[in-house]
Protein backbone atom coordinates (compact mmCIF):
# COMPACT_ATOMS: atom_id res chain seq x y z
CA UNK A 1 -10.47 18.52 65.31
CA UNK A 2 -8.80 21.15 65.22
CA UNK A 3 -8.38 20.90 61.29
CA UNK A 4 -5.09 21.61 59.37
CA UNK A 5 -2.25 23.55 60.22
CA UNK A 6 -3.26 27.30 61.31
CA UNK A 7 -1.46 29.27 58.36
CA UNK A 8 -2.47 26.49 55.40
CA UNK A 9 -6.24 26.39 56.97
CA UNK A 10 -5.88 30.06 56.62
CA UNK A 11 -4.59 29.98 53.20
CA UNK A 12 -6.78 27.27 52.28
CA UNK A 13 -9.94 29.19 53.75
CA UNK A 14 -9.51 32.54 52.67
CA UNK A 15 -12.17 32.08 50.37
CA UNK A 16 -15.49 32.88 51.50
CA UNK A 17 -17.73 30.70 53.03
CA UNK A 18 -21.56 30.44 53.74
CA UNK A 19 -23.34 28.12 55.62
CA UNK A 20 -26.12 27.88 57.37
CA UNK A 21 -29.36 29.79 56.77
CA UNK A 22 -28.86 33.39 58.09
CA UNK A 23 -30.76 34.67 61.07
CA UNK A 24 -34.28 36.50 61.22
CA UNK A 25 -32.02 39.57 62.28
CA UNK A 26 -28.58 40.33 63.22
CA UNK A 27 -26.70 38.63 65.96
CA UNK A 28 -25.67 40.84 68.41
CA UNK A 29 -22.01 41.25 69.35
CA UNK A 30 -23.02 40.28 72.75
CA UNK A 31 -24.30 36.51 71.60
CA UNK A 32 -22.92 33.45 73.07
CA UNK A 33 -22.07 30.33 71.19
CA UNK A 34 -25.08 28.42 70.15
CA UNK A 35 -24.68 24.54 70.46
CA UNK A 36 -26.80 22.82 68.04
CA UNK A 37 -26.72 19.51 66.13
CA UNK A 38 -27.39 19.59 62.59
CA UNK A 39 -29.64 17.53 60.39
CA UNK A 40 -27.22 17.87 56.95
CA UNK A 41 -24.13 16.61 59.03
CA UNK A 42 -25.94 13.67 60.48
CA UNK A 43 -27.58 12.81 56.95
CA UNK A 44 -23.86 12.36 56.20
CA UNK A 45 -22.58 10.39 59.46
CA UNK A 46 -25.55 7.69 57.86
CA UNK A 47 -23.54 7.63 54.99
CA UNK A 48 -19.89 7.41 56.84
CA UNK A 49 -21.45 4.43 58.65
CA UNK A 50 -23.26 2.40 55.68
CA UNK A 51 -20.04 2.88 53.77
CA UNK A 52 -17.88 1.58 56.10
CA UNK A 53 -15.69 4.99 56.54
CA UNK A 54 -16.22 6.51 59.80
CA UNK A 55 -12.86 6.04 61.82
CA UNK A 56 -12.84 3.22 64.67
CA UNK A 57 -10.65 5.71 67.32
CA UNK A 58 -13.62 7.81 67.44
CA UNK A 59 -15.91 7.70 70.22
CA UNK A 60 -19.61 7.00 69.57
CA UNK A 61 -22.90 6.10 71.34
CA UNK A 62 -23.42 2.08 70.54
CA UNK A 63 -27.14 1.95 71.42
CA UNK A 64 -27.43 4.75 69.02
CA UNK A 65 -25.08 3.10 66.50
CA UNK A 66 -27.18 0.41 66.63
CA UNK A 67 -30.46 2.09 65.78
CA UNK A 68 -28.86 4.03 62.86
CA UNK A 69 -27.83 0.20 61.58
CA UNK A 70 -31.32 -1.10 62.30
CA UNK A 71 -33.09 2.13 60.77
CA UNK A 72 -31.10 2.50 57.60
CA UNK A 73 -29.84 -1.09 56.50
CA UNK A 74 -32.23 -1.64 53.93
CA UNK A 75 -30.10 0.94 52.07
CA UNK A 76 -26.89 0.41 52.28
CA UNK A 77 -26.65 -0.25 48.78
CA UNK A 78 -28.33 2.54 47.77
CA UNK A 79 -26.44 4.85 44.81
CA UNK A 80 -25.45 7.85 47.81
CA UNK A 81 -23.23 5.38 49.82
CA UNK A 82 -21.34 4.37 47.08
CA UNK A 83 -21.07 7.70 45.44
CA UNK A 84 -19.97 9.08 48.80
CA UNK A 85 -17.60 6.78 49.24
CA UNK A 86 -16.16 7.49 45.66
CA UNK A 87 -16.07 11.36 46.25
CA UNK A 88 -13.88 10.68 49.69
CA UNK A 89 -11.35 8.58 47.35
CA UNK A 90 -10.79 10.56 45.03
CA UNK A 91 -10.78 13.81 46.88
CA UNK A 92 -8.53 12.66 50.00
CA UNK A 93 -10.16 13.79 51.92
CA UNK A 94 -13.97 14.98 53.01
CA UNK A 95 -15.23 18.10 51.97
CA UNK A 96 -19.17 17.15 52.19
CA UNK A 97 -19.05 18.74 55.76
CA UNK A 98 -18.23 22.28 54.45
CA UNK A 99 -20.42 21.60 51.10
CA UNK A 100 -23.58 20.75 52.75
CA UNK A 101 -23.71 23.51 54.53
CA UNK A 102 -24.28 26.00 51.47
CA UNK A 103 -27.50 23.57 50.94
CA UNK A 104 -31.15 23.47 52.64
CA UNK A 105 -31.99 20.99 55.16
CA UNK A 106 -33.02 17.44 53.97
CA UNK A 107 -34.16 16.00 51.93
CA UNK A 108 -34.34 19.00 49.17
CA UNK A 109 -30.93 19.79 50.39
CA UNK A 110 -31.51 23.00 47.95
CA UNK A 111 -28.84 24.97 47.20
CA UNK A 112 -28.30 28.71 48.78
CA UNK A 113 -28.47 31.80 46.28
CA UNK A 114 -26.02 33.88 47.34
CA UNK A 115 -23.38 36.23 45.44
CA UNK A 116 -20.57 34.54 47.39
CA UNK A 117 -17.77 32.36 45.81
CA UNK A 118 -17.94 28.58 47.86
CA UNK A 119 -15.29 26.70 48.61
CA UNK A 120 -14.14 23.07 47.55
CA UNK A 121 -16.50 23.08 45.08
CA UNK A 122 -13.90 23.40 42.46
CA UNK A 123 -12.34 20.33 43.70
CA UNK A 124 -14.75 18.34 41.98
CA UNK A 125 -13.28 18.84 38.28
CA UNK A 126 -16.92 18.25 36.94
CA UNK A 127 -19.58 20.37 38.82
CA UNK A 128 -22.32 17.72 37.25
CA UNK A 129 -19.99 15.22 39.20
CA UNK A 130 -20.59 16.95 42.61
CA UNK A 131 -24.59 17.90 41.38
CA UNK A 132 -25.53 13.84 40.89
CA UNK A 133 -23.50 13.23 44.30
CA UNK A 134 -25.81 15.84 46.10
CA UNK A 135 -28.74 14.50 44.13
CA UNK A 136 -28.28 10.83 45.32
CA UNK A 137 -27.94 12.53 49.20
CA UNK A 138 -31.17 14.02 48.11
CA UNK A 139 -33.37 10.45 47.00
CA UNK A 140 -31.35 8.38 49.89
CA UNK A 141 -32.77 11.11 52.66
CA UNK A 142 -36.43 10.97 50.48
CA UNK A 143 -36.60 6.91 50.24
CA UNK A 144 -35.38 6.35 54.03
CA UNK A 145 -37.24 9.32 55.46
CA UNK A 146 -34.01 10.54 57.13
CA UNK A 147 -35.86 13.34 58.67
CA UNK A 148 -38.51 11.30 60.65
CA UNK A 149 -35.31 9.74 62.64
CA UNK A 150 -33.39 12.59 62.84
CA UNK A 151 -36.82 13.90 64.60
CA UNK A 152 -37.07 10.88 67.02
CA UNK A 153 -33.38 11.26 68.22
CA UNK A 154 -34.52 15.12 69.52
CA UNK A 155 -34.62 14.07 72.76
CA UNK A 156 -30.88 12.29 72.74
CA UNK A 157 -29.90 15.47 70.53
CA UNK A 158 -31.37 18.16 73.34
CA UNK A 159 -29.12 15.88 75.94
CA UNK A 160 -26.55 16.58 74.18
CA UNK A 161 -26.62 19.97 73.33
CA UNK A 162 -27.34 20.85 77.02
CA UNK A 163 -24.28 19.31 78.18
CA UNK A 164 -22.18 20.32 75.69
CA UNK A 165 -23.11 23.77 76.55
CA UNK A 166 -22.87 22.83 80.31
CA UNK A 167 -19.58 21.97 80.12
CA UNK A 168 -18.05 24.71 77.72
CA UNK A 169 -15.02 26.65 79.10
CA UNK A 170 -16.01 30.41 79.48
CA UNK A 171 -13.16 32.38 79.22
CA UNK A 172 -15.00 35.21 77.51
CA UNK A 173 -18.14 36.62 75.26
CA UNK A 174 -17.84 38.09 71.65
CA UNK A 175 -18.73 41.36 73.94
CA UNK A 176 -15.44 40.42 75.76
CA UNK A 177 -13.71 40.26 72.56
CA UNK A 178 -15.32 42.98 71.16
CA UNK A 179 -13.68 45.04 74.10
CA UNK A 180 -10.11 43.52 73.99
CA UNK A 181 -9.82 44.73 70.32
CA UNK A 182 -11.32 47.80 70.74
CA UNK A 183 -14.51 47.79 68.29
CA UNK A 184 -17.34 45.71 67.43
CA UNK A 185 -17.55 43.26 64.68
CA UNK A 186 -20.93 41.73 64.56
CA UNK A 187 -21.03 37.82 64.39
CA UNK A 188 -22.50 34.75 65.13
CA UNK A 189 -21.08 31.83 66.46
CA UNK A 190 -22.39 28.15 65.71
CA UNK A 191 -21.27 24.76 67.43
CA UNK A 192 -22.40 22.01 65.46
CA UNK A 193 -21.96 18.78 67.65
CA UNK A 194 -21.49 15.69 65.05
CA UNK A 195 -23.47 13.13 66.77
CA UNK A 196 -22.35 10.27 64.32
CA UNK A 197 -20.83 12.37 61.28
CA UNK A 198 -16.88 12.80 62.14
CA UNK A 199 -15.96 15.45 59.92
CA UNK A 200 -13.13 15.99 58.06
CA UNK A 201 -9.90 18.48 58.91
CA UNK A 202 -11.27 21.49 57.94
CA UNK A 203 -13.67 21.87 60.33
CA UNK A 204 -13.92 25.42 61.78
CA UNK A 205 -14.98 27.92 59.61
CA UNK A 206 -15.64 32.19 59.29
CA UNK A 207 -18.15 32.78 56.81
CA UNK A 208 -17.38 34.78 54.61
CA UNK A 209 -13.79 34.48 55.51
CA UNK A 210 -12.55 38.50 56.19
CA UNK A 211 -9.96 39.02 52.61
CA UNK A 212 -9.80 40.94 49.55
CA UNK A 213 -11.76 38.36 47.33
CA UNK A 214 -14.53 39.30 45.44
CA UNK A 215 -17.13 37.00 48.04
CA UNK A 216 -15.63 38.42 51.02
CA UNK A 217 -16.23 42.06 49.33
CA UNK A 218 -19.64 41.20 47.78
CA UNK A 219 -21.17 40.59 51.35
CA UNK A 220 -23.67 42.88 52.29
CA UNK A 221 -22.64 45.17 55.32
CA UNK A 222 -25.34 44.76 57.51
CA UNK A 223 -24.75 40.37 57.57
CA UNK A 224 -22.89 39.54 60.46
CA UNK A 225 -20.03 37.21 59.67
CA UNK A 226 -20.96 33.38 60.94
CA UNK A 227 -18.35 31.26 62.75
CA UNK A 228 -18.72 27.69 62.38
CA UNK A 229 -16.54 24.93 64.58
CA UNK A 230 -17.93 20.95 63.24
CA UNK A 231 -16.67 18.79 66.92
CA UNK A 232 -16.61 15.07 66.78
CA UNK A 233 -17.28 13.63 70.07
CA UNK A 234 -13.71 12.81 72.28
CA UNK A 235 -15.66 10.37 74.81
CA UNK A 236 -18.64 8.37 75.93
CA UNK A 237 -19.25 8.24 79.61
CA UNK A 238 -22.47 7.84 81.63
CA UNK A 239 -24.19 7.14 78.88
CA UNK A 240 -23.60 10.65 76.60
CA UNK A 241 -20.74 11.69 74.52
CA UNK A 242 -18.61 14.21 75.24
CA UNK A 243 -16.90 17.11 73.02
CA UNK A 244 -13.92 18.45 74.03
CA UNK A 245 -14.78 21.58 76.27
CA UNK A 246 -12.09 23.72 74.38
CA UNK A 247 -13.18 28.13 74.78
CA UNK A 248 -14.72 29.26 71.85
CA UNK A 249 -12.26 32.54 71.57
CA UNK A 250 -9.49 32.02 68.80
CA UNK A 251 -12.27 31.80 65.36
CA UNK A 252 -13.82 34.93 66.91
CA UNK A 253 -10.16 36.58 67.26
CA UNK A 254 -9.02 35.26 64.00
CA UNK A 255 -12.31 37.71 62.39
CA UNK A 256 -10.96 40.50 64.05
CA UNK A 257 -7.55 40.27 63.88
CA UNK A 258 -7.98 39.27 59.85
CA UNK A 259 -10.22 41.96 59.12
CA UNK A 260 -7.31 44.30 61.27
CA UNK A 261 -4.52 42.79 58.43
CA UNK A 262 -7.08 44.53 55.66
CA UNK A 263 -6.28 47.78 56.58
CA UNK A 264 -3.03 47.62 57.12
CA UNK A 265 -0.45 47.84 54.30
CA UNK A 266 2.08 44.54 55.04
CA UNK A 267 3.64 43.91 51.78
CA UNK A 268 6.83 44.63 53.03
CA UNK A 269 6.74 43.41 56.56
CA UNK A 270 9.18 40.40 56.13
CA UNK A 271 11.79 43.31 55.40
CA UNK A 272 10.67 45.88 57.81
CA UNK A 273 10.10 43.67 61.03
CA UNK A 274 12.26 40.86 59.79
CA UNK A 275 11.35 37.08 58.84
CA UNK A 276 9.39 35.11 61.32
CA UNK A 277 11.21 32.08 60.51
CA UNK A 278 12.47 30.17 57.36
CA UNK A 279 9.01 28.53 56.58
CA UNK A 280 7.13 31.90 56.80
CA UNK A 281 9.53 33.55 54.22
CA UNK A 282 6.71 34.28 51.96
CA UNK A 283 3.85 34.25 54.28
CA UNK A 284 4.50 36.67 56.81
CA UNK A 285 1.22 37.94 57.15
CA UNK A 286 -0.53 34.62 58.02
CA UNK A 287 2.28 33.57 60.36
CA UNK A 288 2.07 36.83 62.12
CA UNK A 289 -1.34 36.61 62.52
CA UNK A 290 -1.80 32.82 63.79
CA UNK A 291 0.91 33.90 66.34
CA UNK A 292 -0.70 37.26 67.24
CA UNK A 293 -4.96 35.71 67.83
CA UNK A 294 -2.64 32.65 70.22
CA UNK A 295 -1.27 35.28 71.90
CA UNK A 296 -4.64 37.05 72.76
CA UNK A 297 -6.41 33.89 73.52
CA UNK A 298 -3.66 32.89 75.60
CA UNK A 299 -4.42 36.26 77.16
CA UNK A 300 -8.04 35.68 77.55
CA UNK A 301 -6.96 32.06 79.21
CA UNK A 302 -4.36 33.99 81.56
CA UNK A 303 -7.25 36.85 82.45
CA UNK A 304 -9.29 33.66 83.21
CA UNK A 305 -7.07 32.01 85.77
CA UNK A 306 -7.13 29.09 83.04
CA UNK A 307 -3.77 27.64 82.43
CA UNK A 308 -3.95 25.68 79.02
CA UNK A 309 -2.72 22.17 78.83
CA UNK A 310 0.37 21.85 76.57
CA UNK A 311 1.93 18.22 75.48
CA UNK A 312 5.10 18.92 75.89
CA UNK A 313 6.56 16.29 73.82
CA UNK A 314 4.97 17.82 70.78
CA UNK A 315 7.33 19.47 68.29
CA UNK A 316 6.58 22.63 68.08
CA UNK A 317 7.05 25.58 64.93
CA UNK A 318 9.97 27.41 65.01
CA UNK A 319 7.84 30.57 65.30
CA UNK A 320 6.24 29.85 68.32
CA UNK A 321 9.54 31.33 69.88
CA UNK A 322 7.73 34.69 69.32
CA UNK A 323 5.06 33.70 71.63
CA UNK A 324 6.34 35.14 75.12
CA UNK A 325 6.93 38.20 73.86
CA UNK A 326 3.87 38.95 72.00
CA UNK A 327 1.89 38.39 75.41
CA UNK A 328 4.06 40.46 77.56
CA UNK A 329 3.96 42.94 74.82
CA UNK A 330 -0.06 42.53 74.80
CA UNK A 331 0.16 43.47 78.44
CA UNK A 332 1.53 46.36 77.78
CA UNK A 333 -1.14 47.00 75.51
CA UNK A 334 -3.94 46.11 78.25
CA UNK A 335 -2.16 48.52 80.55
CA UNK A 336 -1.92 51.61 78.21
CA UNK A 337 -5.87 51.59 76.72
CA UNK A 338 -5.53 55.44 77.29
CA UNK A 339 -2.58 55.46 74.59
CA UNK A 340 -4.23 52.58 72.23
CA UNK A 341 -8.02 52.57 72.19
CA UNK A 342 -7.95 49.56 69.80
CA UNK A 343 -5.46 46.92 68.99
CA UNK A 344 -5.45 47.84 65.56
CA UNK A 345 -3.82 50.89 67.01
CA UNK A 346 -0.89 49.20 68.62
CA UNK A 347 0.67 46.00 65.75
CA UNK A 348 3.34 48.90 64.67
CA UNK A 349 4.51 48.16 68.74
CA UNK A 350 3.45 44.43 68.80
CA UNK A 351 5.51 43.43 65.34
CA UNK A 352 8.50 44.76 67.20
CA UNK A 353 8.70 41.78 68.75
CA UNK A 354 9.56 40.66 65.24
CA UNK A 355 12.54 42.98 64.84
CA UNK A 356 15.98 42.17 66.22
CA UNK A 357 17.86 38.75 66.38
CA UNK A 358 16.11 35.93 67.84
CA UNK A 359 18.48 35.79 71.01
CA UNK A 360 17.08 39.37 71.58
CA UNK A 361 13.35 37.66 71.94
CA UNK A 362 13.61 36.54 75.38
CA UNK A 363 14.62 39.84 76.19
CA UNK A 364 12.16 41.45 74.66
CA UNK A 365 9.68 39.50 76.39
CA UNK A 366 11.33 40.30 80.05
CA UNK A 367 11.04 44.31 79.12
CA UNK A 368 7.61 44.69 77.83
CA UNK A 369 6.49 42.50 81.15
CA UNK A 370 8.32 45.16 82.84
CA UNK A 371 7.39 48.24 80.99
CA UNK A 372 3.67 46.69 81.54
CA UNK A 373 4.30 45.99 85.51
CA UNK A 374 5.52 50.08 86.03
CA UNK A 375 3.23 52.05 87.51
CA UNK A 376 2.51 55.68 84.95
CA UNK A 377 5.27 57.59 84.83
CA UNK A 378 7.22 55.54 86.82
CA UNK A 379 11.29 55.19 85.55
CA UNK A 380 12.25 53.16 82.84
């Protein structure tokens, strides 16, 4: 999934969000992605199937469709279908995914007391409406013992989990990361594989999102951010589904570079480095940043020998023009550490790419790749 457009999930997201329950201690920088299924988002994929609203063009596991139908017919007219199905109507779209993760696991589903703001909860214009919703999800995982079945699928869970993490794409560690920018950001990162739940399009998530709102300032300094990705399953072969074996890189990069923008004073950037393009007029900081975290990962792919798969036929944003440039100019950063310890050090040289007519782009991109290639103190 990858969710909404980059700069409105960005925009959409920048308030804080917190999910799961928080580890014994911190994660370490060096931590891989953990691939887990998740007893909250499958208490919902019940719910998409019983109400008749989990999307056909999604792959699933029929044997296991079949024992959810078995298992959990006798209520499919309890009150939490239909008031799940309501919620989806009216809000357009599904925000349980995100909600239930500020809760417990099931079937107290209790809610998380934390000093952090939580996101779409104000889309529900009555909070009572959205506290009897969670309160029928409550009774319907009590009355149909949700939790017993979620235990008896471990097995087909573990089978899962293992290949999913099999077949991830390694094209780097947060300690990877960590280096490329220069400093260390403690975090966690979370998979949660959707067996039958198929979440909606916000589905990756940093909690608490790095900004200048009060939750992202209220959180403590020693709790690691968490980084959150919700994958539906893309196919079903030999008997398991499949996830899409995408690298984990760009939520990590998106912490650091956001938590770079912080510190740096941009309120004038359209005018000093020049507009990105017409729809980016008066959002120059998010634009520059979605374009600056594809450029590293595209970096981290490149450093990989991975060559990312591109459709071709897709339209693409006018902004994306920038792209070339900002990697050969990145390279130029990789070759100079000595000169820029961290990459917060070097976005005065990378917005330059910005600067200058867009016929001057290409151009741009040809020198920096050439500045990069030059031995030291070779000739210009």
């Amino acid at each position: 999934m990858r969710t909404i457009p980059r700069v409105a999930a960005l925009l959409g997201l920048a308030v804080a969000l917190l999910a799961l329950p928080l580890p014994a201690r911190p994660a370490a920088v060096t931590d891989g992605p953990q691939f887990t299924t998740d007893p909250r988002l499958e208490l919902l994929g019940v719910l998409q199937q019983l109400a008749g609203l989990r999307p056909d063009s999604t792959p699933s596991d029929s044997a296991y469709r079949l024992r959810l139908e078995k298992r959990f017919k006798p209520w499919r007219e309890h009150r939490a279908v239909a008031a799940y199905a309501k919620a989806l109507k009216a809000q357009g779209s599904d925000p349980f995914g995100i909600i239930m993760l500020f809760h417990g696991p099931p079937p107290a589903l209790s809610r998380r007391n934390v000093n952090w703001e939580e996101p779409f909860m104000d889309r529900f214009a009555d909070p009572k409406e959205l506290e009897s919703t969670l309160q029928a999800f409550r009774d319907f995982a009590q009355v149909s013992r949700f939790m017993d079945y979620y235990q008896e699928e471990l097995p087909a869970r573990k089978r899962l989990e293992d290949l999913a993490r099999k077949e991830a794409i390694d094209i780097g560690t947060m300690k990877d990361a960590a280096a490329y920018m220069g400093y260390t950001l403690p975090m966690r990162h979370q998979i949660l594989l959707c067996v039958h739940y198929v979440p909606g399009q916000a589905n990756n998530h940093i909690i608490p999102y790095p900004s200048r709102s009060a939750a992202s300032q209220n959180r403590p300094k020693d709790v690691p951010l968490e980084i959150y990705s919700l994958k539906a399953p893309v196919s079903f072969t030999d008997g398991l589904l499949r996830y899409e074996p995408t690298p984990e890189q760009q939520e990590i990069l998106y912490a650091y570079v956001e938590t770079d923008f912080l510190s740096l004073e941009l309120s004038d950037a359209a005018k000093r480095y020049g507009p990105i393009s017409e729809g980016c007029k008066q959002n120059w900081s998010p634009c520059a940043m979605d374009l600056i975290v594809r450029s590293v990962e595209a970096r981290f792919n490149e450093r990989a020998r991975r060559v990312e798969e591109h459709n071709e036929r897709r339209k693409r944003p006018p902004e994306d023009r920038f792209m070339p440039a900002l990697s050969a100019s990145l390279r130029e950063y990789e070759a100079h550490r000595d000169r820029y310890p961290t990459l917060r050090s070097y976005y005065s040289r990378l917005f330059e790419v910005f600067s200058g007519p867009t016929d001057s782009v290409e151009r741009s991109a040809e020198d920096s790749a050439g500045r990069a290639a030059r031995p030291k103190g070779s000739p210009r």
